[in-house]
C-alpha atoms as a PDB file:
ATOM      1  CA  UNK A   1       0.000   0.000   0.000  1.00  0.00           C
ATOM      2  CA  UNK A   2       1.201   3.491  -0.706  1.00  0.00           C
ATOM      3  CA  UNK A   3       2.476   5.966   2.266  1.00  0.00           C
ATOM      4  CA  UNK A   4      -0.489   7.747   2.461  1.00  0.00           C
ATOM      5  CA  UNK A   5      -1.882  10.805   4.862  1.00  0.00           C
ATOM      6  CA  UNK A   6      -5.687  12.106   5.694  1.00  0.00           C
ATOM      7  CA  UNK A   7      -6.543  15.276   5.398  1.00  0.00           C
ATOM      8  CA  UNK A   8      -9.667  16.775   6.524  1.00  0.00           C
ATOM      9  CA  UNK A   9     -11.753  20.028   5.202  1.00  0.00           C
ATOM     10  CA  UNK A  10     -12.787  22.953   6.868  1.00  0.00           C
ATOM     11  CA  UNK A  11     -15.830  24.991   7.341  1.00  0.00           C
ATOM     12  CA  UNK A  12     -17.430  26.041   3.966  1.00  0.00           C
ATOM     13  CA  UNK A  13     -17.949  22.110   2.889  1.00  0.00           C
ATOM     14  CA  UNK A  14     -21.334  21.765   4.519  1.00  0.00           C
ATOM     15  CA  UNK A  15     -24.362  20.777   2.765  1.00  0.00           C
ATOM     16  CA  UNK A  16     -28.024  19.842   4.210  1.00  0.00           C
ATOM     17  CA  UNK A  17     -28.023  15.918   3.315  1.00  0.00           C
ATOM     18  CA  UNK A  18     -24.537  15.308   2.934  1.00  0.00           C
ATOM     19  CA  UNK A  19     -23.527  11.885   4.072  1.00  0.00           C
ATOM     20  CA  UNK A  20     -27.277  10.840   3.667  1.00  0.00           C
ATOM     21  CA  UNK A  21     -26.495   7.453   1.592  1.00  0.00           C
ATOM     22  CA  UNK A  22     -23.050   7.110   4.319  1.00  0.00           C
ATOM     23  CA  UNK A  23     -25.728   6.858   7.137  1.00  0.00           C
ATOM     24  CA  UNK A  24     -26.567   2.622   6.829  1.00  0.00           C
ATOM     25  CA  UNK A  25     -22.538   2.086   7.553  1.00  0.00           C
ATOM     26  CA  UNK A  26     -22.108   0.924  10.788  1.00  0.00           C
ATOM     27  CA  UNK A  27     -19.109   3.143  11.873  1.00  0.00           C
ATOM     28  CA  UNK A  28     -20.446   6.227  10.552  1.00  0.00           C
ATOM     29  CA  UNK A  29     -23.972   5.569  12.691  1.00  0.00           C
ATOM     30  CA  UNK A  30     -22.117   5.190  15.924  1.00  0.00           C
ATOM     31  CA  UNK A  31     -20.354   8.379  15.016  1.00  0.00           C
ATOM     32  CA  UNK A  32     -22.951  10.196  14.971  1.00  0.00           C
ATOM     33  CA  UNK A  33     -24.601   8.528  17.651  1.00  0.00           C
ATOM     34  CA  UNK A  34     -21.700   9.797  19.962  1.00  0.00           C
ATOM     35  CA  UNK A  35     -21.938  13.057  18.553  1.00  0.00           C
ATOM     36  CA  UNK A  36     -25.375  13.247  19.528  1.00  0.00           C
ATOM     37  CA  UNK A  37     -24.614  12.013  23.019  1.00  0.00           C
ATOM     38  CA  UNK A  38     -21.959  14.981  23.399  1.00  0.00           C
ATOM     39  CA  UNK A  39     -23.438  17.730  22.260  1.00  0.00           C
ATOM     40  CA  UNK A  40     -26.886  17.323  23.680  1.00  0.00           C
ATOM     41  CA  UNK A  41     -29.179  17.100  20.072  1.00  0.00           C
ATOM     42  CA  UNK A  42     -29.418  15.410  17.503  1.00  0.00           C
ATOM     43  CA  UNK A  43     -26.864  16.566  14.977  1.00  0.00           C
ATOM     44  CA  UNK A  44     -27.344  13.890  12.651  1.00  0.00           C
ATOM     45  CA  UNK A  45     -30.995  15.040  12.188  1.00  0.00           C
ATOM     46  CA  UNK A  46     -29.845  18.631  11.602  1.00  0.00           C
ATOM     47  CA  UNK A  47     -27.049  17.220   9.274  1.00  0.00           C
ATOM     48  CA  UNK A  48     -29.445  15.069   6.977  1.00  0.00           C
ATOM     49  CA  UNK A  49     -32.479  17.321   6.841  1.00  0.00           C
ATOM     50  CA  UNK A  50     -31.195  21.271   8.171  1.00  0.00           C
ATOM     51  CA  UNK A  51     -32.719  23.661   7.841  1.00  0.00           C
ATOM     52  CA  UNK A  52     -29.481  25.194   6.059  1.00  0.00           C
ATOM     53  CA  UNK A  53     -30.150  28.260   7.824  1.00  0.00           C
ATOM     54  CA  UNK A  54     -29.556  25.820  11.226  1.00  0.00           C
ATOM     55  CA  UNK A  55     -26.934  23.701  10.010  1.00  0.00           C
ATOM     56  CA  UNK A  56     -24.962  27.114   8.134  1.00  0.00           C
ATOM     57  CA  UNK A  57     -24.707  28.251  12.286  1.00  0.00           C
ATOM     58  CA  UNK A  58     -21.030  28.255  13.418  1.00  0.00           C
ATOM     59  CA  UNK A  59     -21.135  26.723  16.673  1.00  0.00           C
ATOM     60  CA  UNK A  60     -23.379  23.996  14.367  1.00  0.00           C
ATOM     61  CA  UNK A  61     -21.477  23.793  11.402  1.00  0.00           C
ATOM     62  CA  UNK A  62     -18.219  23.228  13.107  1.00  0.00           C
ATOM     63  CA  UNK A  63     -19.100  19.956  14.730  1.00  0.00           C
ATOM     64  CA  UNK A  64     -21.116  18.796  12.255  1.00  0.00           C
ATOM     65  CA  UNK A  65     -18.133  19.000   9.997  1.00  0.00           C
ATOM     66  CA  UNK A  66     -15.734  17.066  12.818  1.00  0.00           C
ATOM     67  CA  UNK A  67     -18.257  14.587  13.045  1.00  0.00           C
ATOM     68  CA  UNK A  68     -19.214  13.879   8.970  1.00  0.00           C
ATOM     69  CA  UNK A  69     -14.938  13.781   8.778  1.00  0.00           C
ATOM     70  CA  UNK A  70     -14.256  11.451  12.189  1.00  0.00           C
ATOM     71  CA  UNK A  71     -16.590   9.599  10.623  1.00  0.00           C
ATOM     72  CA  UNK A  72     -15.286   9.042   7.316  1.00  0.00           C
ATOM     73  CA  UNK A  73     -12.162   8.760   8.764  1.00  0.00           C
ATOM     74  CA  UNK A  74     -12.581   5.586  11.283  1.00  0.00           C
ATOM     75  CA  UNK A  75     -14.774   3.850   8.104  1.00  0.00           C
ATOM     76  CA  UNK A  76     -10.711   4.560   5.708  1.00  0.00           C
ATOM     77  CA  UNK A  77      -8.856   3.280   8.376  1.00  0.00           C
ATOM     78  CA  UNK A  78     -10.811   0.011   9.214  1.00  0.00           C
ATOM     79  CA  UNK A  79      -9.982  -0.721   5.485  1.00  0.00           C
ATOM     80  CA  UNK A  80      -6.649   1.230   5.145  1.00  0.00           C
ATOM     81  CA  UNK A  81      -5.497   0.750   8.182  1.00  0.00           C
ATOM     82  CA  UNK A  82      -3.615   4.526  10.288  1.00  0.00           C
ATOM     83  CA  UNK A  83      -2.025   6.555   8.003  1.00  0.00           C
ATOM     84  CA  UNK A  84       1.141   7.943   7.799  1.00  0.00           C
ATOM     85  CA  UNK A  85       0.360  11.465   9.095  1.00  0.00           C
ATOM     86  CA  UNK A  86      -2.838  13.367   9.063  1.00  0.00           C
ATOM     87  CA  UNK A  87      -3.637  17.671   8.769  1.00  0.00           C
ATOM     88  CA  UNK A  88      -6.906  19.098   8.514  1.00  0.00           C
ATOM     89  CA  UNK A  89      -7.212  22.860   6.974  1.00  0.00           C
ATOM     90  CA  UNK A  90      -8.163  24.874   9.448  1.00  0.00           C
ATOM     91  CA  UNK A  91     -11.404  23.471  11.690  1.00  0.00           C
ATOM     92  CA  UNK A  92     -10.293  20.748   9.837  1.00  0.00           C
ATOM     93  CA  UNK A  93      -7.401  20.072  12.034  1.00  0.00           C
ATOM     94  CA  UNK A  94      -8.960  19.265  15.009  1.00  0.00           C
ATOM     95  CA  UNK A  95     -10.697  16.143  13.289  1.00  0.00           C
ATOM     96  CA  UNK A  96      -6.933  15.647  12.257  1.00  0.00           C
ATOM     97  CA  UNK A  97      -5.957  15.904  16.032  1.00  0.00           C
ATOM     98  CA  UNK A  98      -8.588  12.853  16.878  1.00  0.00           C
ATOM     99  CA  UNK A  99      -7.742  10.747  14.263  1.00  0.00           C
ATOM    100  CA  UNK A 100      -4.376  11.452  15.657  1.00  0.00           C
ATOM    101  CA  UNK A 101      -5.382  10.558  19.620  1.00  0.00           C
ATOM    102  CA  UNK A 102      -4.508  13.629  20.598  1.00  0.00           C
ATOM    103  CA  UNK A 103      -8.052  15.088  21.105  1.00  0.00           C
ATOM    104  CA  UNK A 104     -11.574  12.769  22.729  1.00  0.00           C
ATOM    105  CA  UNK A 105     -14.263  12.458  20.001  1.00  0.00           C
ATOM    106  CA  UNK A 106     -16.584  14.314  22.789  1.00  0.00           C
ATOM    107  CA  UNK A 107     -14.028  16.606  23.621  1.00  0.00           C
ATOM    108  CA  UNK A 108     -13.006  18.251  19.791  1.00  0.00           C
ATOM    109  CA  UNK A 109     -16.740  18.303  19.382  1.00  0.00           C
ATOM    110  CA  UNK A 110     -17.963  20.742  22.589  1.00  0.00           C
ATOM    111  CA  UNK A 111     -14.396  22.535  21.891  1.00  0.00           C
ATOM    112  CA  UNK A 112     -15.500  23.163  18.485  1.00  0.00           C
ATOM    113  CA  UNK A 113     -18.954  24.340  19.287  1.00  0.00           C
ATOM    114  CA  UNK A 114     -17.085  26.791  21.567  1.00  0.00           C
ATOM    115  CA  UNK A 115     -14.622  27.887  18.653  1.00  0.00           C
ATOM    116  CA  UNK A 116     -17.333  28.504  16.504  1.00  0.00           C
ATOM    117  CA  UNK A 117     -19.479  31.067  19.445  1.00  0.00           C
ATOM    118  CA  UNK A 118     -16.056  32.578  19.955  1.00  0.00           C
ATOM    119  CA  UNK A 119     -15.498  33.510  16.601  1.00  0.00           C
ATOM    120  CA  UNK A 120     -18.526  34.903  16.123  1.00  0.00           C
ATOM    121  CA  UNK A 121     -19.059  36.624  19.330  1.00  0.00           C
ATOM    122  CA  UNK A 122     -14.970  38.351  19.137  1.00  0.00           C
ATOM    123  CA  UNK A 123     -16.470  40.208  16.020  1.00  0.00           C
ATOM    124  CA  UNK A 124     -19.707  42.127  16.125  1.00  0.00           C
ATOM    125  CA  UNK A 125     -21.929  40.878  12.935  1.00  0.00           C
ATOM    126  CA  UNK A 126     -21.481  42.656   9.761  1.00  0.00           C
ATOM    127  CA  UNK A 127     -18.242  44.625  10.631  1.00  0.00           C
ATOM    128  CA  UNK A 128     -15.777  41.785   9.769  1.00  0.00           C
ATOM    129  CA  UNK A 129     -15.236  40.498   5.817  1.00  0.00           C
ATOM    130  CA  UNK A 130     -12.885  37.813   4.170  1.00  0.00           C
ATOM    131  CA  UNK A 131     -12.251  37.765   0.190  1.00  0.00           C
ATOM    132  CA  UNK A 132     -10.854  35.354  -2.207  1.00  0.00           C
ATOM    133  CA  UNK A 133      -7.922  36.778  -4.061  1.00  0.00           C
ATOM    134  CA  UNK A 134      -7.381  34.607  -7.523  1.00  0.00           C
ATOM    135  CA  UNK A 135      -4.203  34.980 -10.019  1.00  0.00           C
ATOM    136  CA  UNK A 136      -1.948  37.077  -7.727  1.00  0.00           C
ATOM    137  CA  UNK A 137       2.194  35.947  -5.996  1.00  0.00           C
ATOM    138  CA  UNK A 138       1.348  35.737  -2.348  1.00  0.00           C
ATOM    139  CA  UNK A 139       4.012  38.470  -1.474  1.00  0.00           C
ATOM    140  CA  UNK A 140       1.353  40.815  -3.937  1.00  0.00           C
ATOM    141  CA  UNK A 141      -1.239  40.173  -1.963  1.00  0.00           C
ATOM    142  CA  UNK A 142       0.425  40.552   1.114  1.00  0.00           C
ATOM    143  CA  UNK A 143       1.742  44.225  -0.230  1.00  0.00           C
ATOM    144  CA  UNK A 144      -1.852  45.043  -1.113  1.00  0.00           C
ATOM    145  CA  UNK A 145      -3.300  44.432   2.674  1.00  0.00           C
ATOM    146  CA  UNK A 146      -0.862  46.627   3.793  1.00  0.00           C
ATOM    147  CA  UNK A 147      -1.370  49.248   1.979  1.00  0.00           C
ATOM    148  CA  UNK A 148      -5.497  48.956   2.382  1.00  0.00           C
ATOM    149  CA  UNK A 149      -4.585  48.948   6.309  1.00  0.00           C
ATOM    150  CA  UNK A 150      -5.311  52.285   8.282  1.00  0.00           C
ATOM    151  CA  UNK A 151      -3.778  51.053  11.625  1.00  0.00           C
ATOM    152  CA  UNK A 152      -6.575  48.476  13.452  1.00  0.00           C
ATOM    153  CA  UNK A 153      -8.534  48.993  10.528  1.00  0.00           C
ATOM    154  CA  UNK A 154      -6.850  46.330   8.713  1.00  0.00           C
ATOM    155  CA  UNK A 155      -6.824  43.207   6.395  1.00  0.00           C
ATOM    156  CA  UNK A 156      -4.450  40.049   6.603  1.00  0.00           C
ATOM    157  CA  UNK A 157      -3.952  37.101   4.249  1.00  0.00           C
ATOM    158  CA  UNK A 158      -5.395  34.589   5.997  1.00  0.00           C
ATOM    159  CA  UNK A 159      -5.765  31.278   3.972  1.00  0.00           C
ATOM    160  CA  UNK A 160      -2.855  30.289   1.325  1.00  0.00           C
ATOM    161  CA  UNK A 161      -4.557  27.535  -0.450  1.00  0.00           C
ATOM    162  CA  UNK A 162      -2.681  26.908  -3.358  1.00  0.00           C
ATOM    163  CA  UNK A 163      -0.750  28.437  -5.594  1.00  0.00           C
ATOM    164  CA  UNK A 164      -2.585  31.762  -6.892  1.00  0.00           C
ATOM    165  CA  UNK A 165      -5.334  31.119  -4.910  1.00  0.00           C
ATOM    166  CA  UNK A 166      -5.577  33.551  -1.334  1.00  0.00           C
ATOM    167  CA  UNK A 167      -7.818  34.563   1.043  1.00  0.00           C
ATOM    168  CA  UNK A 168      -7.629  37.979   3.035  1.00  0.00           C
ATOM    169  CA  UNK A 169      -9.587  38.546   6.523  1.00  0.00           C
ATOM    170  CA  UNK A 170     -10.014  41.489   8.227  1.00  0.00           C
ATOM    171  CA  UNK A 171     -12.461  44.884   8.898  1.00  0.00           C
ATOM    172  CA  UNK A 172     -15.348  44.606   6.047  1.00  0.00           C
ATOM    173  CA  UNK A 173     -13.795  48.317   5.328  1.00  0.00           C
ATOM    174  CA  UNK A 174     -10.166  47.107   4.953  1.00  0.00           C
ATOM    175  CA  UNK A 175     -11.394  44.277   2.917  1.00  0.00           C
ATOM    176  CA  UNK A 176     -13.563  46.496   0.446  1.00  0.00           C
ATOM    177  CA  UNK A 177     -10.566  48.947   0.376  1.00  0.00           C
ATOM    178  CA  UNK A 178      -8.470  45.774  -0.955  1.00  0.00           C
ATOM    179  CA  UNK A 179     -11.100  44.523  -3.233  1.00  0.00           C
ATOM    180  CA  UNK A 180      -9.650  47.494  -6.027  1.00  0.00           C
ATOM    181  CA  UNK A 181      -6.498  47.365  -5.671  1.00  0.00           C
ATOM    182  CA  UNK A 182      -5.952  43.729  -6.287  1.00  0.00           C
ATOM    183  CA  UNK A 183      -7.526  44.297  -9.591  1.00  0.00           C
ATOM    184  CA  UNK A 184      -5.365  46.828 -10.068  1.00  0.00           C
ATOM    185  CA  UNK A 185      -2.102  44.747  -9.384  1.00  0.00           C
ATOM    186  CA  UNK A 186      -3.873  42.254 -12.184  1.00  0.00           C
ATOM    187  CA  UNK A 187      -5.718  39.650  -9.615  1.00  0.00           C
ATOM    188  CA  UNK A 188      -7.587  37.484 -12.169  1.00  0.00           C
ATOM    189  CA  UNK A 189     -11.014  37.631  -9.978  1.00  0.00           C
ATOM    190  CA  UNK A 190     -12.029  38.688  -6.288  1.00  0.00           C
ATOM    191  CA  UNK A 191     -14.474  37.115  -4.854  1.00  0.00           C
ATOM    192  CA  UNK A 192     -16.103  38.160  -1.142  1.00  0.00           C
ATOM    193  CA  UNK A 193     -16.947  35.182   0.629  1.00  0.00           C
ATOM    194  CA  UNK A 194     -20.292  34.421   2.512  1.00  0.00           C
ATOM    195  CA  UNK A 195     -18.919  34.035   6.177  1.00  0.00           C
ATOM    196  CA  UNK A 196     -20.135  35.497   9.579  1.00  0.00           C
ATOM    197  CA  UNK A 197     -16.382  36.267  11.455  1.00  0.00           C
ATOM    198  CA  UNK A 198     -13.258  37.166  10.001  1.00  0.00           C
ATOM    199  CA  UNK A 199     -11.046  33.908  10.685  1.00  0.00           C
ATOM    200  CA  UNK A 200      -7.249  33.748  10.895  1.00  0.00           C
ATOM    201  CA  UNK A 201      -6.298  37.409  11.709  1.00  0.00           C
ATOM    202  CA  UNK A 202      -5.963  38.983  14.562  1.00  0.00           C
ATOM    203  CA  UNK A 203      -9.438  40.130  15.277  1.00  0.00           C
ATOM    204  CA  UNK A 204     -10.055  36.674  16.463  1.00  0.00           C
ATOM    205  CA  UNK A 205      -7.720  37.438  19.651  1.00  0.00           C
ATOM    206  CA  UNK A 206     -10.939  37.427  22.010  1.00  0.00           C
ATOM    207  CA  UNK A 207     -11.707  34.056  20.195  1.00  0.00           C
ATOM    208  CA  UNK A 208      -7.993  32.670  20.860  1.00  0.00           C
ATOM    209  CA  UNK A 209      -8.037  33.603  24.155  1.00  0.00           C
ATOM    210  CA  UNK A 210     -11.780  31.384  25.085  1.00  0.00           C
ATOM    211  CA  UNK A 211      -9.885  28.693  23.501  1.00  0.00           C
ATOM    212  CA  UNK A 212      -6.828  28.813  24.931  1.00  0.00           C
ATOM    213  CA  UNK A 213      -8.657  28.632  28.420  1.00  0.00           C
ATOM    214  CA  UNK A 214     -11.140  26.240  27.441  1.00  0.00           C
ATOM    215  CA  UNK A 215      -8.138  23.565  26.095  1.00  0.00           C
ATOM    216  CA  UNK A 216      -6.289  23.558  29.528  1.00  0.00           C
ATOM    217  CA  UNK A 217      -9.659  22.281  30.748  1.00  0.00           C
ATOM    218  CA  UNK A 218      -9.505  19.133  28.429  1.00  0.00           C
ATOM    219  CA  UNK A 219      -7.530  16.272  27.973  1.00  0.00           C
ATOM    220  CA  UNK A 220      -4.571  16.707  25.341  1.00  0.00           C
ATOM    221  CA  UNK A 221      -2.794  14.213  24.578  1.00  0.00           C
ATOM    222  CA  UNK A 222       0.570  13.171  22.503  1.00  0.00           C
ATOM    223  CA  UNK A 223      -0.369  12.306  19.110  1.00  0.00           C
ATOM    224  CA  UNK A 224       0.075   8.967  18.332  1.00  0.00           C
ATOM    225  CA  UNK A 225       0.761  10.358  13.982  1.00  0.00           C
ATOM    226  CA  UNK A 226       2.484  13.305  13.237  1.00  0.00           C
ATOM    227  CA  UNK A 227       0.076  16.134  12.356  1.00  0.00           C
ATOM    228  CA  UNK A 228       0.942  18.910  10.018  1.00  0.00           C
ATOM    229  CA  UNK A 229      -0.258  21.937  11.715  1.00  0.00           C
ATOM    230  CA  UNK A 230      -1.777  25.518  10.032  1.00  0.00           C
ATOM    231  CA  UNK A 231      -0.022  27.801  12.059  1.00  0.00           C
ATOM    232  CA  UNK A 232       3.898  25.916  11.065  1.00  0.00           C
ATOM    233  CA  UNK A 233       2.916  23.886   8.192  1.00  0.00           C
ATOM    234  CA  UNK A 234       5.384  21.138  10.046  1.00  0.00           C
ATOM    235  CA  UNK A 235       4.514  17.990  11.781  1.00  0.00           C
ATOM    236  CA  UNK A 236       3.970  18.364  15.700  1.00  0.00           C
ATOM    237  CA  UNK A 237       2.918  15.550  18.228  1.00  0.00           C
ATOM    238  CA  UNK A 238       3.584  17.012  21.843  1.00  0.00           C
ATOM    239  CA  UNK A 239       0.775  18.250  23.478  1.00  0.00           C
ATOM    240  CA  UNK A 240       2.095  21.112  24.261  1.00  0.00           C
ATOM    241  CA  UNK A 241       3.006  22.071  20.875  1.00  0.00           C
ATOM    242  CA  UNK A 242      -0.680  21.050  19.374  1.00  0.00           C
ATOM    243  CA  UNK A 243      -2.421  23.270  22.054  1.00  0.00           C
ATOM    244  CA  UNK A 244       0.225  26.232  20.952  1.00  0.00           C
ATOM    245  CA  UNK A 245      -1.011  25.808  16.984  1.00  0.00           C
ATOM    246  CA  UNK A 246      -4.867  25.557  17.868  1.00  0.00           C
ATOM    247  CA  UNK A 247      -4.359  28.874  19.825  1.00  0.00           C
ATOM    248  CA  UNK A 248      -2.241  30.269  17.213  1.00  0.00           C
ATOM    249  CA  UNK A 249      -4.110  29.144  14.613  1.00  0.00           C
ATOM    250  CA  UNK A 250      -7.357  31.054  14.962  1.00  0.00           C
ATOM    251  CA  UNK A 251      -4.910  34.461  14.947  1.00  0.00           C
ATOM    252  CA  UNK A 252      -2.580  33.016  12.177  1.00  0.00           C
ATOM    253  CA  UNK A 253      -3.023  32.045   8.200  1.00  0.00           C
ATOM    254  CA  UNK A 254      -4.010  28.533   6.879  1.00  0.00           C
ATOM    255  CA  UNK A 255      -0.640  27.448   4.990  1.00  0.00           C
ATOM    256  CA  UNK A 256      -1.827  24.564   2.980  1.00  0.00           C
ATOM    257  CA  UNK A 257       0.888  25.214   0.193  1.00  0.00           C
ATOM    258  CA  UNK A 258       3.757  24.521   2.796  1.00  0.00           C
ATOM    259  CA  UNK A 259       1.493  22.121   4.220  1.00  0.00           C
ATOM    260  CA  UNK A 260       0.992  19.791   1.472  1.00  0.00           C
ATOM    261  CA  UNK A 261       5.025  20.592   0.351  1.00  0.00           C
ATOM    262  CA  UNK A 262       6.044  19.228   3.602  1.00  0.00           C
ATOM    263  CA  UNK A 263       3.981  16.207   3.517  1.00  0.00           C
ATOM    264  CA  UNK A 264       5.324  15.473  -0.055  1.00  0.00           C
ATOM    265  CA  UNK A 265       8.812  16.305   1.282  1.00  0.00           C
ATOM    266  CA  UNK A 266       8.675  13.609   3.832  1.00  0.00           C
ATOM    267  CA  UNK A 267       7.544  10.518   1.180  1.00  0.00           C
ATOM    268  CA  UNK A 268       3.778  11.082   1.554  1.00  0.00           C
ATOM    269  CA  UNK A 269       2.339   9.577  -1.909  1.00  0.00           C
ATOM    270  CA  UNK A 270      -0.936   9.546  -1.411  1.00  0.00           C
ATOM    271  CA  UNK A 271      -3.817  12.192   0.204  1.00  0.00           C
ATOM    272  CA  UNK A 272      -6.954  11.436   1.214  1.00  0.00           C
ATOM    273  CA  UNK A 273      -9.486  13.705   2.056  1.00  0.00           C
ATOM    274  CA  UNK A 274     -12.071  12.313   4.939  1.00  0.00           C
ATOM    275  CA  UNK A 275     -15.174  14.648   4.873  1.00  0.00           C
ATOM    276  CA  UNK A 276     -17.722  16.178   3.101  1.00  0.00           C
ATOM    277  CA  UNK A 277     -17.169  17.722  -0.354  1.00  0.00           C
ATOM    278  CA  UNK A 278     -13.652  17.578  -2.430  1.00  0.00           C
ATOM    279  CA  UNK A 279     -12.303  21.081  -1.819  1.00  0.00           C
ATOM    280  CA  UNK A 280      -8.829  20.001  -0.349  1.00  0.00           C
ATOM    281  CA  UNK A 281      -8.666  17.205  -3.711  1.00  0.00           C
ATOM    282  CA  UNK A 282      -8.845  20.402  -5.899  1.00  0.00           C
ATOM    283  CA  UNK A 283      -6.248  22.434  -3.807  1.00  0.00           C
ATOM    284  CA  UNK A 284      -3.649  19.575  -3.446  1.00  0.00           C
ATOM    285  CA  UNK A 285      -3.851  18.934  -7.461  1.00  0.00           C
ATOM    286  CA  UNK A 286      -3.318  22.461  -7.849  1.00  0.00           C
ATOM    287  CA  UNK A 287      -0.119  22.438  -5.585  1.00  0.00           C
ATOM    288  CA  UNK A 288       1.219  19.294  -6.600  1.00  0.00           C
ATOM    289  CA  UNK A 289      -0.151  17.093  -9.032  1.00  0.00           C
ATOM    290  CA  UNK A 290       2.305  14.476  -8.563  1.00  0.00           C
ATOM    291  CA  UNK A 291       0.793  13.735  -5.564  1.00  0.00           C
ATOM    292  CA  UNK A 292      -2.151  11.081  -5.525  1.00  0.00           C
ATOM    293  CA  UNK A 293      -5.590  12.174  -4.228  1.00  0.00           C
ATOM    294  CA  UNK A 294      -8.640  10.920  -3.138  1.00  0.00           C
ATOM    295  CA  UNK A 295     -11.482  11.453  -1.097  1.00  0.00           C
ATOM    296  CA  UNK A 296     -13.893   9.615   1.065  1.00  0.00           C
ATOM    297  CA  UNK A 297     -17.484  10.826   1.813  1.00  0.00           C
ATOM    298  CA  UNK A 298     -19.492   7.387   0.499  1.00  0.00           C
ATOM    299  CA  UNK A 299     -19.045   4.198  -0.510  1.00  0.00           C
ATOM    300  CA  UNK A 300     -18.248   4.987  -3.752  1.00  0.00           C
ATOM    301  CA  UNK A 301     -15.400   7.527  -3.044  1.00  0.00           C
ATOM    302  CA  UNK A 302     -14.360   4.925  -0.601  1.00  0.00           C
ATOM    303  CA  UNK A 303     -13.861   2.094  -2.748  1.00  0.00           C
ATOM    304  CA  UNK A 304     -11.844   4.487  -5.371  1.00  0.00           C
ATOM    305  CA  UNK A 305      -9.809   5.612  -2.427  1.00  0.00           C
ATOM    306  CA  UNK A 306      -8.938   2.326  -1.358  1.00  0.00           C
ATOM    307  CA  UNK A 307      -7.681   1.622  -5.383  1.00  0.00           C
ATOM    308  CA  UNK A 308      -6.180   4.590  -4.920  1.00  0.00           C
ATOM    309  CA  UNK A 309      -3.886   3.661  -2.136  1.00  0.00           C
ATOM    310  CA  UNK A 310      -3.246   0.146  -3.246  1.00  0.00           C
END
């Protein structure tokens, strides 16, 4: 079998009904039967049938994200057997950190519920923007979001995704003072994203600081596979070090290019994306398309991982 790692997707691949024809599988029903036990409602209802307007919630969507991925995850693994390393872009690495052991099931999904009422709550509603920058060197777009900054009125790349491809976080004015001026530097498209908080800048501080207080109330353990964190796009496994990178990461930028560069650099062959949708198969091919990709959200994609891998 080929050296393989998981990665896992983060908020933004939710849908009302995904995983609806994963639900007979044993492993992903007890899944989402423990989800249900730790978070106190029925997610899986909310998951399968919404409304969207329910499931598109932060402090919803986040766990019902960890859960659909943990659960695609353990039904790979009882086939694949553990991978070689694991990463998850943004949210998406704390279902990373439990396939890794690092993290409870229970725990990553009441920390995650937290993350997301933090995030929202450390910006008021409407004041905060992010924006997807296409066609532009990431050192360009970084020059542009300085020069749209007027001191804490400011905007930060956020999320390097591949190459070309960045998104900038910060004050909705910032960002709509940006939106020109990457078109005037040549950016191929801009694109403002439908979110409700600013994530991975520095106006998530109030959010960072929640978490930070909330993970020294949990269990953290060593992982038992590296994972490549966001915040150092470099394999970590000390606990001390993984509660560092979720703190830093909500403050930080997503850097998936370096991310999927290091995995490649250390004789990964193979990733596999455990969650809903296939955005992180279309980012990796973009970065690297000598690297193999798959994805598993059904038993389809499952069965074509598993080829994929052999």
């Amino acid at each position: 079998m080929k050296k393989f790692a998981v990665v896992f997707p983060g908020q933004g691949s939710q849908s009302v009904g995904m995983f609806a024809s994963f639900m007979d599988n044993e492993i992903v029903a007890k899944t989402y039967a423990e989800a249900n036990a730790a978070l106190g409602y029925d997610l899986k209802a909310v998951t399968l049938n919404g409304p969207e307007s329910e499931l598109n919630k932060t402090e919803v969507t986040q766990p019902a994200i960890l859960a659909a991925s943990v659960a695609a995850y353990r039904v790979l693994t009882a086939r694949a057997g553990v991978p070689a390393a694991a990463a998850g872009h943004s949210l998406g690495e704390y279902s990373a950190l439990v396939a890794a052991g690092a993290l409870d099931f229970a725990d990553a999904l009441r920390l995650v519920r937290l993350r997301g009422q933090a995030m929202q709550e450390a910006v008021p509603a409407g004041t905060g923007a992010m924006a997807a920058v296409l066609g532009l060197d990431d050192d360009v777009v970084k020059a542009v979001c300085k020069e749209a900054s007027q001191g804490a009125d400011a905007v930060w790349a956020a999320n390097f995704n591949s190459q070309g491809q960045v998104v900038v976080s910060g004050t909705k004015a910032a960002v709509d003072r940006s939106i020109p001026l990457f078109t005037d530097k040549g950016a191929k498209r801009v694109v403002p994203l439908a979110v409700s908080a600013p994530s991975h800048c520095p106006l998530m501080q109030p959010a960072a600081d929640k978490l930070a207080a909330a993970l020294n109330e949990i269990e953290v353990r060593e992982a038992a596979i590296p994972v490549y964190c966001n915040a150092f796009a470099r394999p970590i496994t000390h606990r001390e070090d993984i509660i560092h990178a979720l703190v830093l990461q909500l403050t930080g930028p997503v850097r998936w290019v370096e991310t999927v560069q290091a995995l490649k650099a250390d004789g990964i062959e193979v990733l596999v994306e455990a969650g809903p949708g296939k955005v992180l198969c279309g980012l990796n091919r973009r970065i690297d398309r000598s690297l193999g990709s798959a994805n598993v959200q059904d038993e389809d994609s499952l069965e074509k991982a598993l080829e994929a891998l052999a």
